[in-house]
PDB file of N, CA and C in Angstrom:
ATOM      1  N   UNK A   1       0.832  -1.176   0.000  1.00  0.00           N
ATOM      2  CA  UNK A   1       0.000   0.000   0.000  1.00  0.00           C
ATOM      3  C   UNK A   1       0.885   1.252   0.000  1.00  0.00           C
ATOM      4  N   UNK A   2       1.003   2.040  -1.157  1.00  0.00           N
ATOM      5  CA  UNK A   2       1.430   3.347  -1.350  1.00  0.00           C
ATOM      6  C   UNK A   2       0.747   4.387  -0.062  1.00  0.00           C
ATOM      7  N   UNK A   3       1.645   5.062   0.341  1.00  0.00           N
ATOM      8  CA  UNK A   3       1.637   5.883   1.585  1.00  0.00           C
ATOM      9  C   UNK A   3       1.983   7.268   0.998  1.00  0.00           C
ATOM     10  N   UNK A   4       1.606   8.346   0.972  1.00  0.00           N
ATOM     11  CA  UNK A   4       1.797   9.741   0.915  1.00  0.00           C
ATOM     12  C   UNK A   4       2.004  10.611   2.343  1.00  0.00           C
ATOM     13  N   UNK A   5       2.666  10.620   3.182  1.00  0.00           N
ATOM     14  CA  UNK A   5       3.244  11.231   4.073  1.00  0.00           C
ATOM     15  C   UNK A   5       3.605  12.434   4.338  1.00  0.00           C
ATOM     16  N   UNK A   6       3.457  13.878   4.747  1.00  0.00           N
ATOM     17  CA  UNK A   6       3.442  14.937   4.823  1.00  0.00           C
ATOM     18  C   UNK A   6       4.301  15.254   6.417  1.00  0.00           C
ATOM     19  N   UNK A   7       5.763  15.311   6.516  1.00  0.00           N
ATOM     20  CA  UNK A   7       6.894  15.910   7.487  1.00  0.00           C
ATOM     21  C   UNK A   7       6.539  18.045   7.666  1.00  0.00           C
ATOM     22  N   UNK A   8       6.281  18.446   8.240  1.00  0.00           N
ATOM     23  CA  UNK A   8       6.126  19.652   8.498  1.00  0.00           C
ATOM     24  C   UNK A   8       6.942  19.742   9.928  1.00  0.00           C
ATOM     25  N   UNK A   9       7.803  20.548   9.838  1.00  0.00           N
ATOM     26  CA  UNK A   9       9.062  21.045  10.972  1.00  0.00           C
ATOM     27  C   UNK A   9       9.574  22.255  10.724  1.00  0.00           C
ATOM     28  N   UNK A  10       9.951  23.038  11.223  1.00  0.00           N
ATOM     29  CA  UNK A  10      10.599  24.290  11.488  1.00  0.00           C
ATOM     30  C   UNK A  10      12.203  24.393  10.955  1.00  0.00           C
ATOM     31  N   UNK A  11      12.661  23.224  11.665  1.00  0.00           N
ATOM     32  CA  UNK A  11      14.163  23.162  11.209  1.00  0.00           C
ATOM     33  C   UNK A  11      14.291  22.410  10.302  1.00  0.00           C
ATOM     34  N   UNK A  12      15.179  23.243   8.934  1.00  0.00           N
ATOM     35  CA  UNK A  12      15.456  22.831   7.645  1.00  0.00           C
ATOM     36  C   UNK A  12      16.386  21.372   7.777  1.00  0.00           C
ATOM     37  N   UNK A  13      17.799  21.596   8.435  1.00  0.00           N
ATOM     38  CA  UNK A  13      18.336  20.215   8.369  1.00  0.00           C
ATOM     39  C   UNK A  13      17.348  19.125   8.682  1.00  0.00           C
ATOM     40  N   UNK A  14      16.442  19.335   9.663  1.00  0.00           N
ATOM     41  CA  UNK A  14      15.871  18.115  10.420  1.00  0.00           C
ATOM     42  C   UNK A  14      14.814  17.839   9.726  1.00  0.00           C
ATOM     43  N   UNK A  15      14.250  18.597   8.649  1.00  0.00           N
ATOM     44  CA  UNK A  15      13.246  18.382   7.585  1.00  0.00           C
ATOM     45  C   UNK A  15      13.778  17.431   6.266  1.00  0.00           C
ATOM     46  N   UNK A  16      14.900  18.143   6.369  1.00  0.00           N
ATOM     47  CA  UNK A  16      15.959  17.524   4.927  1.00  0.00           C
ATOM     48  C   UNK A  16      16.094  16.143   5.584  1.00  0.00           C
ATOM     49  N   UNK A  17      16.373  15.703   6.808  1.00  0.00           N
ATOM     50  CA  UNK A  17      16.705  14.025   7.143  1.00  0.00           C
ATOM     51  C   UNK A  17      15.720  13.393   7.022  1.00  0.00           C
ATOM     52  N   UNK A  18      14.396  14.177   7.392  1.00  0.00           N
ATOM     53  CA  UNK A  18      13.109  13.142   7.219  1.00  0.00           C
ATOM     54  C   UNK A  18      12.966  12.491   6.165  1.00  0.00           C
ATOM     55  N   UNK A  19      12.899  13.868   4.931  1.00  0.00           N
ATOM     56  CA  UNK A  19      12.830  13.420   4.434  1.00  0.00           C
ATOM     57  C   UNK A  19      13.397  12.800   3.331  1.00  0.00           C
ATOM     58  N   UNK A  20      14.706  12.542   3.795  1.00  0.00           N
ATOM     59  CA  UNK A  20      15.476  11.462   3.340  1.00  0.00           C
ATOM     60  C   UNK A  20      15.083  10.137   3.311  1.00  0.00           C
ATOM     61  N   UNK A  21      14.876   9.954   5.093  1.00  0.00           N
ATOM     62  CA  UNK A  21      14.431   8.639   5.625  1.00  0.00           C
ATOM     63  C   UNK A  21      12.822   8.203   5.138  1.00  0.00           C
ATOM     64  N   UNK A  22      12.074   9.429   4.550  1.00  0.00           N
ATOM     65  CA  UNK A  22      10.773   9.065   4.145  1.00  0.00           C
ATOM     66  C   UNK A  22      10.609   8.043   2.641  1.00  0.00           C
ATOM     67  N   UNK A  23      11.691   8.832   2.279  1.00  0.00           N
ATOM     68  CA  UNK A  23      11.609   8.471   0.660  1.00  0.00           C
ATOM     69  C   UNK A  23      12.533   7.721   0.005  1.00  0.00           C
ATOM     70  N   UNK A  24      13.105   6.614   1.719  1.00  0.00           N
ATOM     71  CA  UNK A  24      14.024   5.540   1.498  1.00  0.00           C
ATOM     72  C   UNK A  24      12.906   4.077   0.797  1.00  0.00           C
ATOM     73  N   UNK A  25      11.985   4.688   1.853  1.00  0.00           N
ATOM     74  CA  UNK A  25      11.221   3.659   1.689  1.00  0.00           C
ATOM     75  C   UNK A  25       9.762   3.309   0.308  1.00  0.00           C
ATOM     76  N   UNK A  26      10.338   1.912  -0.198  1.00  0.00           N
ATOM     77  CA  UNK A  26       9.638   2.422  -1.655  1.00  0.00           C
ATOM     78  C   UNK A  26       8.075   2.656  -1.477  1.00  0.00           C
ATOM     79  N   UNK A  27       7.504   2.149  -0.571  1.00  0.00           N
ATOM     80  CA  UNK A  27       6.027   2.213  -0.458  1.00  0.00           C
ATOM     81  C   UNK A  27       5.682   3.626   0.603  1.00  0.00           C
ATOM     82  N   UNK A  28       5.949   4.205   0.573  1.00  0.00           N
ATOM     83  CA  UNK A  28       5.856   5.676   0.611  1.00  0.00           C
ATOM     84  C   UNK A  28       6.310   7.064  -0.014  1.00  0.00           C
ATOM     85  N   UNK A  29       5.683   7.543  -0.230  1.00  0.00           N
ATOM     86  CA  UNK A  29       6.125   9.034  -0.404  1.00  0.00           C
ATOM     87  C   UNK A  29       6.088  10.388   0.305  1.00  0.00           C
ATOM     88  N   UNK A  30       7.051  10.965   0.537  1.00  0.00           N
ATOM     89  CA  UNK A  30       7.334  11.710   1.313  1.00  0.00           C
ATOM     90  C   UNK A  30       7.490  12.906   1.308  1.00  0.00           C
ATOM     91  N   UNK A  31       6.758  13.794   1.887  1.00  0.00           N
ATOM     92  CA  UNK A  31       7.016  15.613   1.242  1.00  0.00           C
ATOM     93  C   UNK A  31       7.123  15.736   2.401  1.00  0.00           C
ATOM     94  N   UNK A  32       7.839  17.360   2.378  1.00  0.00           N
ATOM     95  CA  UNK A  32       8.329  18.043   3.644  1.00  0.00           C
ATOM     96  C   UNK A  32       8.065  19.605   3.328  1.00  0.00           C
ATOM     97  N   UNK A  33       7.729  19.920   4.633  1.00  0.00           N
ATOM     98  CA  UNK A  33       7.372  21.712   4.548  1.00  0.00           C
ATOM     99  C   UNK A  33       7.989  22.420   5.682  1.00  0.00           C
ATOM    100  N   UNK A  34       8.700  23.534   5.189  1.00  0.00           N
ATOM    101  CA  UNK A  34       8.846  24.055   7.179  1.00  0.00           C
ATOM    102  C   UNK A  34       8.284  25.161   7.142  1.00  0.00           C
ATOM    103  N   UNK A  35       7.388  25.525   6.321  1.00  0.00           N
ATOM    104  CA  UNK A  35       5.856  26.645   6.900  1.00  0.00           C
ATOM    105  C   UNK A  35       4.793  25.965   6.820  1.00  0.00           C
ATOM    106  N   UNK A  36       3.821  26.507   7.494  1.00  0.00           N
ATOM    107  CA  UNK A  36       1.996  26.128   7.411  1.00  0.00           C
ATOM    108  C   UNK A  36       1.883  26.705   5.694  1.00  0.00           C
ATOM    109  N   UNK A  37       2.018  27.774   5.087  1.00  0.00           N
ATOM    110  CA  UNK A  37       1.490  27.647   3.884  1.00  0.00           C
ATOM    111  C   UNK A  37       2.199  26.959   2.951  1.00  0.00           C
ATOM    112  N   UNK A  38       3.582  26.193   3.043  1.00  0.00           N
ATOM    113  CA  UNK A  38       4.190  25.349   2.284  1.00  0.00           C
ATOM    114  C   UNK A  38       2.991  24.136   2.205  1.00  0.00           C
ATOM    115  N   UNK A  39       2.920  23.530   3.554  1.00  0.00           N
ATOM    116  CA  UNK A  39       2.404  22.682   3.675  1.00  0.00           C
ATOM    117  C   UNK A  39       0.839  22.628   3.675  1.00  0.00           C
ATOM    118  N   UNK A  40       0.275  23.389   3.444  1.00  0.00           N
ATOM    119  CA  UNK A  40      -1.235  23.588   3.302  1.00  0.00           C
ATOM    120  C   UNK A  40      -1.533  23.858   1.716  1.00  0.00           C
ATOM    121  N   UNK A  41      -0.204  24.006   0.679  1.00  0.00           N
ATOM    122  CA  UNK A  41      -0.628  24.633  -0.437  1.00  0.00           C
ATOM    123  C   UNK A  41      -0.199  22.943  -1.165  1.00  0.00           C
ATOM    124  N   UNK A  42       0.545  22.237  -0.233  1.00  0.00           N
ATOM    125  CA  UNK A  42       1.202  20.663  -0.833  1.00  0.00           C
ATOM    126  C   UNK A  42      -0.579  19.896  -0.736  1.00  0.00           C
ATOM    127  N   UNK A  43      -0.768  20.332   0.317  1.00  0.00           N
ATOM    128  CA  UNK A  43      -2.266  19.241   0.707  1.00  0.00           C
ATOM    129  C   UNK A  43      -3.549  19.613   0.056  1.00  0.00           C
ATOM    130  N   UNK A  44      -3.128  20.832  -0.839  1.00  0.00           N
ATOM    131  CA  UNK A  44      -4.890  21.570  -1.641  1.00  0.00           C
ATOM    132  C   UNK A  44      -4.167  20.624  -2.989  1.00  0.00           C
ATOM    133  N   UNK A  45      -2.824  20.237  -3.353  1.00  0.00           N
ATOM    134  CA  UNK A  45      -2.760  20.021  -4.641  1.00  0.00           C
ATOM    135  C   UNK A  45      -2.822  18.138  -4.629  1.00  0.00           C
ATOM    136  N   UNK A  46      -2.106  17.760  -3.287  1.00  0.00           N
ATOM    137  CA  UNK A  46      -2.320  16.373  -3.384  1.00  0.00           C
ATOM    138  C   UNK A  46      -3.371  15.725  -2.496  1.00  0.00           C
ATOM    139  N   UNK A  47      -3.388  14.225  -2.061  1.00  0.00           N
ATOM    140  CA  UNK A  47      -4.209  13.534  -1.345  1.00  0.00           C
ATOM    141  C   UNK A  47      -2.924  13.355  -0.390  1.00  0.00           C
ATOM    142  N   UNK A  48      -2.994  13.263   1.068  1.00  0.00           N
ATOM    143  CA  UNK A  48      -2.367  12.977   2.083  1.00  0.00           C
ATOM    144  C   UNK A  48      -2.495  12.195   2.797  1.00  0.00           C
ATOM    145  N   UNK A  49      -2.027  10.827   3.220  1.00  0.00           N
ATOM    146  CA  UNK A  49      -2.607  10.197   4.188  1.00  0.00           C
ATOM    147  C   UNK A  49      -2.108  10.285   5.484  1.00  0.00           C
ATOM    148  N   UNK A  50      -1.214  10.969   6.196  1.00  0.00           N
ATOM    149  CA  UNK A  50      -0.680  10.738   7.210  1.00  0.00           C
ATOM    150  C   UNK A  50       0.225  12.421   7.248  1.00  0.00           C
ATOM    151  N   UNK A  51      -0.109  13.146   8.717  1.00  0.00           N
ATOM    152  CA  UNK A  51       0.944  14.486   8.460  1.00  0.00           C
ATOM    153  C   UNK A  51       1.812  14.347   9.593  1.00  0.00           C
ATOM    154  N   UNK A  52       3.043  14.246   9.708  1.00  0.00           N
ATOM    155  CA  UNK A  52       3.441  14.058  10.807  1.00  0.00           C
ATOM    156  C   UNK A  52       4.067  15.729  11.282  1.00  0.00           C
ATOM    157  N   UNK A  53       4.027  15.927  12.565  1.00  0.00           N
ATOM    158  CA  UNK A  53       3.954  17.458  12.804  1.00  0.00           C
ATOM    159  C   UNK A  53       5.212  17.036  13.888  1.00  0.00           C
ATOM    160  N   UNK A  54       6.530  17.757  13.078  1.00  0.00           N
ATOM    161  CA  UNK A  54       7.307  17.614  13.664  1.00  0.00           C
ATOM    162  C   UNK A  54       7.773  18.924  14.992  1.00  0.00           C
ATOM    163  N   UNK A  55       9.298  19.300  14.916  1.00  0.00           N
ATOM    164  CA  UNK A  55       9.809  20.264  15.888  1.00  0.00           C
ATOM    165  C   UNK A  55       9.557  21.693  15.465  1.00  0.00           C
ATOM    166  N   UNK A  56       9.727  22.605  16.528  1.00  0.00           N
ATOM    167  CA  UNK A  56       9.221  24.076  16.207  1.00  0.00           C
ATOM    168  C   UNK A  56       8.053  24.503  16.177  1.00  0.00           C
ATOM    169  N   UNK A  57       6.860  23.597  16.100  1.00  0.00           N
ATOM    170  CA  UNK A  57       5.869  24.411  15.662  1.00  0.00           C
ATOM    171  C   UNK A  57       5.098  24.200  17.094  1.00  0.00           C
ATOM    172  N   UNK A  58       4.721  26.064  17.359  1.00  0.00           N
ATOM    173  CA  UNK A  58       4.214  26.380  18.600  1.00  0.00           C
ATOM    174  C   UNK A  58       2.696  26.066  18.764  1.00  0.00           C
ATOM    175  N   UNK A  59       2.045  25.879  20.097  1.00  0.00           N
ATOM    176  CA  UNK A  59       0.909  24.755  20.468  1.00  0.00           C
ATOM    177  C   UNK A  59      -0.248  25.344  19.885  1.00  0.00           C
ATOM    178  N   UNK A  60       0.041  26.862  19.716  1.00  0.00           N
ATOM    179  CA  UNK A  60      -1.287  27.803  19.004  1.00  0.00           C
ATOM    180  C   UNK A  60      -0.992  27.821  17.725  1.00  0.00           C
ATOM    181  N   UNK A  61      -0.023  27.577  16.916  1.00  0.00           N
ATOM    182  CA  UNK A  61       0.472  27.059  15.542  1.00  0.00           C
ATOM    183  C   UNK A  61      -0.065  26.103  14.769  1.00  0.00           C
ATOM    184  N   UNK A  62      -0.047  24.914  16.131  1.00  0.00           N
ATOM    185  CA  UNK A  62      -0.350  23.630  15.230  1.00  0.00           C
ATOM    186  C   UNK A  62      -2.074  23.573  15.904  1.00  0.00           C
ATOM    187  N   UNK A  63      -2.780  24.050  16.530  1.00  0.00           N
ATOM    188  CA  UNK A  63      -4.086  23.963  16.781  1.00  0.00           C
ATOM    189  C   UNK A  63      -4.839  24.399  15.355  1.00  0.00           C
ATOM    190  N   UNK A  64      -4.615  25.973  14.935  1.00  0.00           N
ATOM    191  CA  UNK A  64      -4.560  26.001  13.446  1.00  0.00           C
ATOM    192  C   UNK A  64      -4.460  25.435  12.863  1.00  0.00           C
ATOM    193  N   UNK A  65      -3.144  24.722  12.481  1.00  0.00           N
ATOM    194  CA  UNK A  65      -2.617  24.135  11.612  1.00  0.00           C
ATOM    195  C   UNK A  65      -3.433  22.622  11.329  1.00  0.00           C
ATOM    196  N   UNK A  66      -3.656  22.080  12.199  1.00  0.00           N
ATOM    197  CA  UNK A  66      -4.517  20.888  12.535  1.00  0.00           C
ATOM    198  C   UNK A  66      -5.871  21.066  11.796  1.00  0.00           C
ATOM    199  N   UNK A  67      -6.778  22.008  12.324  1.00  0.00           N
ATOM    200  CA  UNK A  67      -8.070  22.412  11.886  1.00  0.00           C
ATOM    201  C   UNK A  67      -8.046  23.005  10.382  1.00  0.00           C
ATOM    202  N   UNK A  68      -6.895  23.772   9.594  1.00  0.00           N
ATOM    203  CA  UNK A  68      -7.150  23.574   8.650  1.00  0.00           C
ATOM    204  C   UNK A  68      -6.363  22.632   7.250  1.00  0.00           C
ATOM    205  N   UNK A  69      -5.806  21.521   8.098  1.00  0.00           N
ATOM    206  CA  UNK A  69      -5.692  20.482   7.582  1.00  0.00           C
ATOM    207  C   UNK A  69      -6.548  19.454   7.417  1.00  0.00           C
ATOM    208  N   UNK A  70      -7.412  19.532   8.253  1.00  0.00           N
ATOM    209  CA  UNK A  70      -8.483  18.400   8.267  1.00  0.00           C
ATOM    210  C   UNK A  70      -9.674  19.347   7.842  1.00  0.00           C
ATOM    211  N   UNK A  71      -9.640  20.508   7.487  1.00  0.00           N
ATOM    212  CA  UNK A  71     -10.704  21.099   6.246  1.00  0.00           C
ATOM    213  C   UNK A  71     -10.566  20.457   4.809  1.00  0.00           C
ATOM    214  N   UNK A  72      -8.920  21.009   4.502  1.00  0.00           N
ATOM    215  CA  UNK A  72      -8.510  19.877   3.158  1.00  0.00           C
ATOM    216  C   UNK A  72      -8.985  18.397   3.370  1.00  0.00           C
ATOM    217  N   UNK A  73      -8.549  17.799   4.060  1.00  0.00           N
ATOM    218  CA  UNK A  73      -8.443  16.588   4.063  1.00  0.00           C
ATOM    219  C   UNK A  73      -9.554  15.975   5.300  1.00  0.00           C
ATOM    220  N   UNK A  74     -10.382  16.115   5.607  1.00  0.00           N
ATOM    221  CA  UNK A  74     -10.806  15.421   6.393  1.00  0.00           C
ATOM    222  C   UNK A  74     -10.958  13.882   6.724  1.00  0.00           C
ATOM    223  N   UNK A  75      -9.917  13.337   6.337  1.00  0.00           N
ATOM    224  CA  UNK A  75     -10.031  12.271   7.089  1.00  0.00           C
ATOM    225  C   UNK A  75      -8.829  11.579   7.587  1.00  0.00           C
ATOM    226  N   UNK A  76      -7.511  12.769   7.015  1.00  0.00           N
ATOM    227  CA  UNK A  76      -6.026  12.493   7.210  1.00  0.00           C
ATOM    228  C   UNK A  76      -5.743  12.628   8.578  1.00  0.00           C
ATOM    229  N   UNK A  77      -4.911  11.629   8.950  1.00  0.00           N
ATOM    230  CA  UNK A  77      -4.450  11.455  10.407  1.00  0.00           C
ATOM    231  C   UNK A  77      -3.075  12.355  10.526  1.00  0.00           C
ATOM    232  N   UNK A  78      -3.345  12.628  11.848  1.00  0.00           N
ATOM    233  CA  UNK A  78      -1.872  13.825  11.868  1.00  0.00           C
ATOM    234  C   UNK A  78      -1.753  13.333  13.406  1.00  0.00           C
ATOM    235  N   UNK A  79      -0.170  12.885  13.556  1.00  0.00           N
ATOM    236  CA  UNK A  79       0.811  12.646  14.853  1.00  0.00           C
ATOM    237  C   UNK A  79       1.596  13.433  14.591  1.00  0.00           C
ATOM    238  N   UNK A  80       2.304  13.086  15.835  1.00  0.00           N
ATOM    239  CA  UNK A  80       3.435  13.965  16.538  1.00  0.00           C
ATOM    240  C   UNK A  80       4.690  13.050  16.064  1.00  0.00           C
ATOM    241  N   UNK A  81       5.403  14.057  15.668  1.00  0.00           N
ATOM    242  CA  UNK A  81       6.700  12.713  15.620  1.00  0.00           C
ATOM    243  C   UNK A  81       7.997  13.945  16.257  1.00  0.00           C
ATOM    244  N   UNK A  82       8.627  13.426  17.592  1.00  0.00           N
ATOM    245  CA  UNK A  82       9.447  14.139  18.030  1.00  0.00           C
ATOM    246  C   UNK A  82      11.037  14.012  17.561  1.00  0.00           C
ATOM    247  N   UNK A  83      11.296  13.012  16.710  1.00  0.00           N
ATOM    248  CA  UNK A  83      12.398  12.398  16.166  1.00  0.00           C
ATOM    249  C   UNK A  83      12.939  11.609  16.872  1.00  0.00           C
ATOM    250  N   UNK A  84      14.534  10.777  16.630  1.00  0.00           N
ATOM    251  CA  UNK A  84      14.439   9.690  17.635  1.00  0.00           C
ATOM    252  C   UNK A  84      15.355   8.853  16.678  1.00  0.00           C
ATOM    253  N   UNK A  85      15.050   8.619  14.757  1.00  0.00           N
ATOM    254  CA  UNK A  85      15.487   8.038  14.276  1.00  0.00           C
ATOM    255  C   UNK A  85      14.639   7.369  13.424  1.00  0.00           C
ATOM    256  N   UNK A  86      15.187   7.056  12.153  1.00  0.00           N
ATOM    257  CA  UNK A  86      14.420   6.095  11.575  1.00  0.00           C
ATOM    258  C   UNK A  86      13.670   4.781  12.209  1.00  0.00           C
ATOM    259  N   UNK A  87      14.003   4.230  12.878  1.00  0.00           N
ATOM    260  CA  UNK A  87      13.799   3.022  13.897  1.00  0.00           C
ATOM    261  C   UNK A  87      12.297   3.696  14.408  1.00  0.00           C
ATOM    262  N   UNK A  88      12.187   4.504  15.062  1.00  0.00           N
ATOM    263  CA  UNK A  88      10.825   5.528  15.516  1.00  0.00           C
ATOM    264  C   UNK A  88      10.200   6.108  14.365  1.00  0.00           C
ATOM    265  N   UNK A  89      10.625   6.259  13.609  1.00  0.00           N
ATOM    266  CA  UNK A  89       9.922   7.177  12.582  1.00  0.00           C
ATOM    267  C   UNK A  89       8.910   6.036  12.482  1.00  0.00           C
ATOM    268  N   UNK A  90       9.622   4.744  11.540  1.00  0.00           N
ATOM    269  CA  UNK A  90       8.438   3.725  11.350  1.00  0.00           C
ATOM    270  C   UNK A  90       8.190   3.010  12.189  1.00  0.00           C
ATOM    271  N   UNK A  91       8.091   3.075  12.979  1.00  0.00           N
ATOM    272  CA  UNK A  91       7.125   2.739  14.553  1.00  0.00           C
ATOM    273  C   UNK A  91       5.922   3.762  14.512  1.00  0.00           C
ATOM    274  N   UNK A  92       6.532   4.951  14.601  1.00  0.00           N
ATOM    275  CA  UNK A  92       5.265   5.935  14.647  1.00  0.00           C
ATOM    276  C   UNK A  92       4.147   5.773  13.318  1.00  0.00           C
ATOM    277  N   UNK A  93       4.787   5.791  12.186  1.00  0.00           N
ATOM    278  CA  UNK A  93       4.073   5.578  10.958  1.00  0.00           C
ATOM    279  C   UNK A  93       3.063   4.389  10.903  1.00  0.00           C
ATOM    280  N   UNK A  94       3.612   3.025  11.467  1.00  0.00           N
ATOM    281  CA  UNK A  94       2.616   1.619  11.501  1.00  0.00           C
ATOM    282  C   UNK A  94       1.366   2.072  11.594  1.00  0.00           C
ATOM    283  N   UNK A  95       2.101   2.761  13.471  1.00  0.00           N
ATOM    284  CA  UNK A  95       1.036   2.704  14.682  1.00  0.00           C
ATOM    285  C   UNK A  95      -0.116   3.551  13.963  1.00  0.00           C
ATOM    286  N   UNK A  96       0.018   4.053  13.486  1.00  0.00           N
ATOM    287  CA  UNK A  96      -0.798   5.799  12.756  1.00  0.00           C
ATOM    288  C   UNK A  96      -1.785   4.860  11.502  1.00  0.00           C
ATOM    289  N   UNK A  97      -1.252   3.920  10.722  1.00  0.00           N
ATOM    290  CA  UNK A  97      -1.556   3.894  10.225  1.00  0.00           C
ATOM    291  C   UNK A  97      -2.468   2.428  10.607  1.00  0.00           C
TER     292      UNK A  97
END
């Protein structure tokens, strides 16, 4: 099952590793944003199944950010992924999914 995955983080290096580690894997695909309108203008053009809401983004940021992600998409699941490593990344991804 093809996976479309959406990394949103603040910090550029730590966006650039995700999504390295996203788009190791062949049954996913992986985009990365480190603004809300990067990533809100990725989710009006594609289908998303999974957003993972990484570092930086402040608790009144992602309350927004949440509500009008699930306007686009209402039925896309969005976790927290605090980093940790690939090893966690797809742990977090299974579980989510």
């Amino acid at each position: 099952m093809m996976l479309t995955i959406l990394y949103i983080g603040r910090d550029a290096q730590i966006t650039a590793t995700v999504d390295r580690l996203l788009n190791a894997r062949e049954e996913w695909t992986g985009l990365t944003a480190c603004s809300d309108e990067e990533a809100l203008a990725i989710c009006s053009e594609q289908v998303i199944d999974l957003v993972l809401l990484g570092n930086g983004i402040l608790d009144t940021e992602e309350k927004e950010l949440r509500k009008r992600l699930i306007q686009i998409h209402p039925s896309v699941k969005i976790i927290q992924h605090y980093g940790g490593g690939s090893g966690l990344l797809y742990g977090e991804i299974m579980a989510a999914i």
